[in-house]
Protein backbone atom coordinates (compact mmCIF):
# COMPACT_ATOMS: atom_id res chain seq x y z
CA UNK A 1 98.99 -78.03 -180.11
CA UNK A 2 97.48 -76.11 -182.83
CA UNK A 3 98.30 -72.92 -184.60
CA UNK A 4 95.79 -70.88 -182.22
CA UNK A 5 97.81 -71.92 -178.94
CA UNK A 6 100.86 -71.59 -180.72
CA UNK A 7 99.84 -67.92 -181.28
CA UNK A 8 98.77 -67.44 -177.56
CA UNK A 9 101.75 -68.28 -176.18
CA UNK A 10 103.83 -65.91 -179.29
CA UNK A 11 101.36 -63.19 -177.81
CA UNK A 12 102.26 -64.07 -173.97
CA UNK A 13 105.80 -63.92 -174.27
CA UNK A 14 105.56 -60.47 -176.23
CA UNK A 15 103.46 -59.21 -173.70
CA UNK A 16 105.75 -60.59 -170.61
CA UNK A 17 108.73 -58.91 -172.48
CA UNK A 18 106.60 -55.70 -172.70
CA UNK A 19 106.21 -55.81 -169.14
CA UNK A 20 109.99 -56.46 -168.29
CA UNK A 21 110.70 -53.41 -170.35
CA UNK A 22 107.99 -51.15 -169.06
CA UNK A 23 109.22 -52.19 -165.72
CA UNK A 24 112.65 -50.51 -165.57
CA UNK A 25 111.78 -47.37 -166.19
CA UNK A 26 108.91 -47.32 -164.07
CA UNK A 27 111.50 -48.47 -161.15
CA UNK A 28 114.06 -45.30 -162.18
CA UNK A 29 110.74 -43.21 -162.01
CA UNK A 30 110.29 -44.51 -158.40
CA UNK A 31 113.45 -43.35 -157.52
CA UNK A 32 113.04 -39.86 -158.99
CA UNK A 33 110.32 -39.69 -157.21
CA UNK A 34 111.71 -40.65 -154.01
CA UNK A 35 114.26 -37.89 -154.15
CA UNK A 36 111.73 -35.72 -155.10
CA UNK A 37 110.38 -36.41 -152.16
CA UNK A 38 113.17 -35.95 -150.07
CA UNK A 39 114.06 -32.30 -151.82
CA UNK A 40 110.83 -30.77 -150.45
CA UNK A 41 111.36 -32.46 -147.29
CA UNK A 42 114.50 -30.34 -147.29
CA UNK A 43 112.72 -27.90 -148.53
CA UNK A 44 110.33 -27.72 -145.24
CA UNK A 45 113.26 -28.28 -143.16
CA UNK A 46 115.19 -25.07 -144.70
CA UNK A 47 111.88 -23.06 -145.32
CA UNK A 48 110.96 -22.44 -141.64
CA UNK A 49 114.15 -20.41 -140.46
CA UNK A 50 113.42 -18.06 -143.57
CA UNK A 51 110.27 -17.64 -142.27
CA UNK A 52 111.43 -16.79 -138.75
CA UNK A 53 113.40 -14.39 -140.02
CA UNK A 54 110.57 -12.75 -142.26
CA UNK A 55 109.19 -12.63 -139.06
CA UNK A 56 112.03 -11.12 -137.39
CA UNK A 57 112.43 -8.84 -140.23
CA UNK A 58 108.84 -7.72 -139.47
CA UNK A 59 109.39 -7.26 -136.13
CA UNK A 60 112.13 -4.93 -136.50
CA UNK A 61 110.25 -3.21 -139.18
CA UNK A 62 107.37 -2.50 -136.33
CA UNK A 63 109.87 -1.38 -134.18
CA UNK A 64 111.32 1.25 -136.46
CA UNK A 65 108.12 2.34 -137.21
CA UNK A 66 107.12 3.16 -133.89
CA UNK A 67 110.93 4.19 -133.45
CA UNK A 68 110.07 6.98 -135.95
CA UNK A 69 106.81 7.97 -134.57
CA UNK A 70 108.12 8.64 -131.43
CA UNK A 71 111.31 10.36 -132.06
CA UNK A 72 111.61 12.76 -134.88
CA UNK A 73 115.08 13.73 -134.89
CA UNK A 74 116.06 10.07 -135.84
CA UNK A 75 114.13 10.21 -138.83
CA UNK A 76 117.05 9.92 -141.19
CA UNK A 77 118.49 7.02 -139.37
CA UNK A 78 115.54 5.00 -139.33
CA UNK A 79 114.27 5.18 -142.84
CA UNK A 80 117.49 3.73 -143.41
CA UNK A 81 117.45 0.67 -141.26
CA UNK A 82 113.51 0.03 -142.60
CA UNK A 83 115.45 0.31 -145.90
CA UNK A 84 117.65 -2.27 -145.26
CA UNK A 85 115.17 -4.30 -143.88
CA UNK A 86 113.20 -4.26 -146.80
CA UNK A 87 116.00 -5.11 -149.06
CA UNK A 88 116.13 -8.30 -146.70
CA UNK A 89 112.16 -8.88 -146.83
CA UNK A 90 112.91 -8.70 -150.53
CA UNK A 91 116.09 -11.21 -151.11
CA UNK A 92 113.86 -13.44 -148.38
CA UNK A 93 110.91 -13.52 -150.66
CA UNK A 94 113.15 -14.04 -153.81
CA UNK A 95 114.74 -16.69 -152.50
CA UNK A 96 111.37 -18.68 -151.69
CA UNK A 97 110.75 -17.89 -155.19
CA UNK A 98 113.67 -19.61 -156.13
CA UNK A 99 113.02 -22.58 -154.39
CA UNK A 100 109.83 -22.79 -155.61
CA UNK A 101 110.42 -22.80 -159.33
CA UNK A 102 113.06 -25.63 -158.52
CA UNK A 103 110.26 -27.65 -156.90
CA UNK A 104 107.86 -27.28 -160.06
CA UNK A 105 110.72 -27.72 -162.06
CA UNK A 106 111.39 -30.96 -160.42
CA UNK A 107 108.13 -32.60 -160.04
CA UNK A 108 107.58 -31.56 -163.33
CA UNK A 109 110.66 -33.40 -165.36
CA UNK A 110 109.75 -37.08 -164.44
CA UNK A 111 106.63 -36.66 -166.07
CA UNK A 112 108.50 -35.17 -169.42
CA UNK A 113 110.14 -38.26 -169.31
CA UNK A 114 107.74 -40.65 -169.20
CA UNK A 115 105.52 -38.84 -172.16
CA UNK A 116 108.52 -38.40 -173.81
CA UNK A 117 109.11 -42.70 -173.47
CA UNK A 118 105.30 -43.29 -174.47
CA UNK A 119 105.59 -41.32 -177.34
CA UNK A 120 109.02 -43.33 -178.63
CA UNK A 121 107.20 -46.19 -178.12
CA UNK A 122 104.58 -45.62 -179.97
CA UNK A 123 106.67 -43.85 -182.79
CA UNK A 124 108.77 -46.88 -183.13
CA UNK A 125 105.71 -49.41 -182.94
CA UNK A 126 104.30 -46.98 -186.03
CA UNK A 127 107.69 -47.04 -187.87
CA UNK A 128 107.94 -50.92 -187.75
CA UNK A 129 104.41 -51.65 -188.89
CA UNK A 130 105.16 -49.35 -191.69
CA UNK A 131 108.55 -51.05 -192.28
CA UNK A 132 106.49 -54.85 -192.39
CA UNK A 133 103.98 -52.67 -194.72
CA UNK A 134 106.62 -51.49 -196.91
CA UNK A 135 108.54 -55.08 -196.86
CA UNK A 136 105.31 -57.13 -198.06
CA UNK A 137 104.79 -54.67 -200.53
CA UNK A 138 108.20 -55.35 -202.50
CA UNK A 139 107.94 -58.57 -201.76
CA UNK A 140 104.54 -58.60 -203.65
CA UNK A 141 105.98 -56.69 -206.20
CA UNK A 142 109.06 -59.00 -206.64
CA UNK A 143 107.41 -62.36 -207.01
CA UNK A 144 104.70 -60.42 -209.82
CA UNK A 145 107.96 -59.14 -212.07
CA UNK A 146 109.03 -62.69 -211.35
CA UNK A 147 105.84 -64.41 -212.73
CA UNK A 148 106.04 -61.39 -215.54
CA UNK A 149 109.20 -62.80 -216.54
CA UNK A 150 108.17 -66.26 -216.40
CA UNK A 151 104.75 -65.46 -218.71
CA UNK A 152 107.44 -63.83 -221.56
CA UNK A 153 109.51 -66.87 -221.86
């Protein structure tokens, strides 16, 4: 075996440990995004009774419209039930809004953490070829004070 193979098989055991490292948090990732996945499922299940009752709520607000068209001595009385019916339109439609910046907010993280791991590695790759850098260096240093030395006596 010569020096070349030596260094191929160096360089495929790096790489095979780069893999096995790169592999764990690609598995967590999976399961993030599995229960992403399962939180907008939940999501669809719980989002179609709120939009029955937006569509109940619009019903009723039909029906006190043509409640006050037809009778005006009521009026009173039915501006405040479309009132409250709007306030419930309204805490609907916040709600949805709600659950939608959960949603983004979720989908969103997992990817924060993997460009937050990619940029780590590569900060820590830069850091230790500037720590070999630096090491040569005094080592260069050292062994020309030591020859200096050596020249004086």
């Amino acid at each position: 075996m010569d020096g070349g193979q030596i260094a191929a098989l160096i360089a495929a055991g790096a790489f095979l440990m780069l893999v096995l490292v790169l592999a764990v948090p690609i598995l967590r990732l999976r399961h993030t995004v599995d229960a992403a996945t399962r939180v907008i499922n939940d999501l669809n299940d719980r989002t179609a009774p709120l939009l029955g009752n937006v569509n109940t709520t619009v019903e009723n607000v039909n029906t006190a419209l043509n409640q006050v068209h037809t009778s005006l001595d009521g009026v009173n009385l039915q501006l405040a039930k479309i009132d409250t019916m709007t306030g419930h339109a309204q805490n609907v439609t916040a709600n949805v809004a709600n659950l939608a910046t959960v949603i983004s907010a979720a989908a969103a993280n997992p990817l924060i953490k993997v460009a937050a791991f990619g940029f780590g590695v590569r900060r820590a790759a830069a850091a230790r070829r500037h720590a070999e850098t630096e090491r040569e260096v005094r080592d260069t240093i050292k062994q020309q004070r030591r020859a200096a030395k050596r020249a004086n006596r």
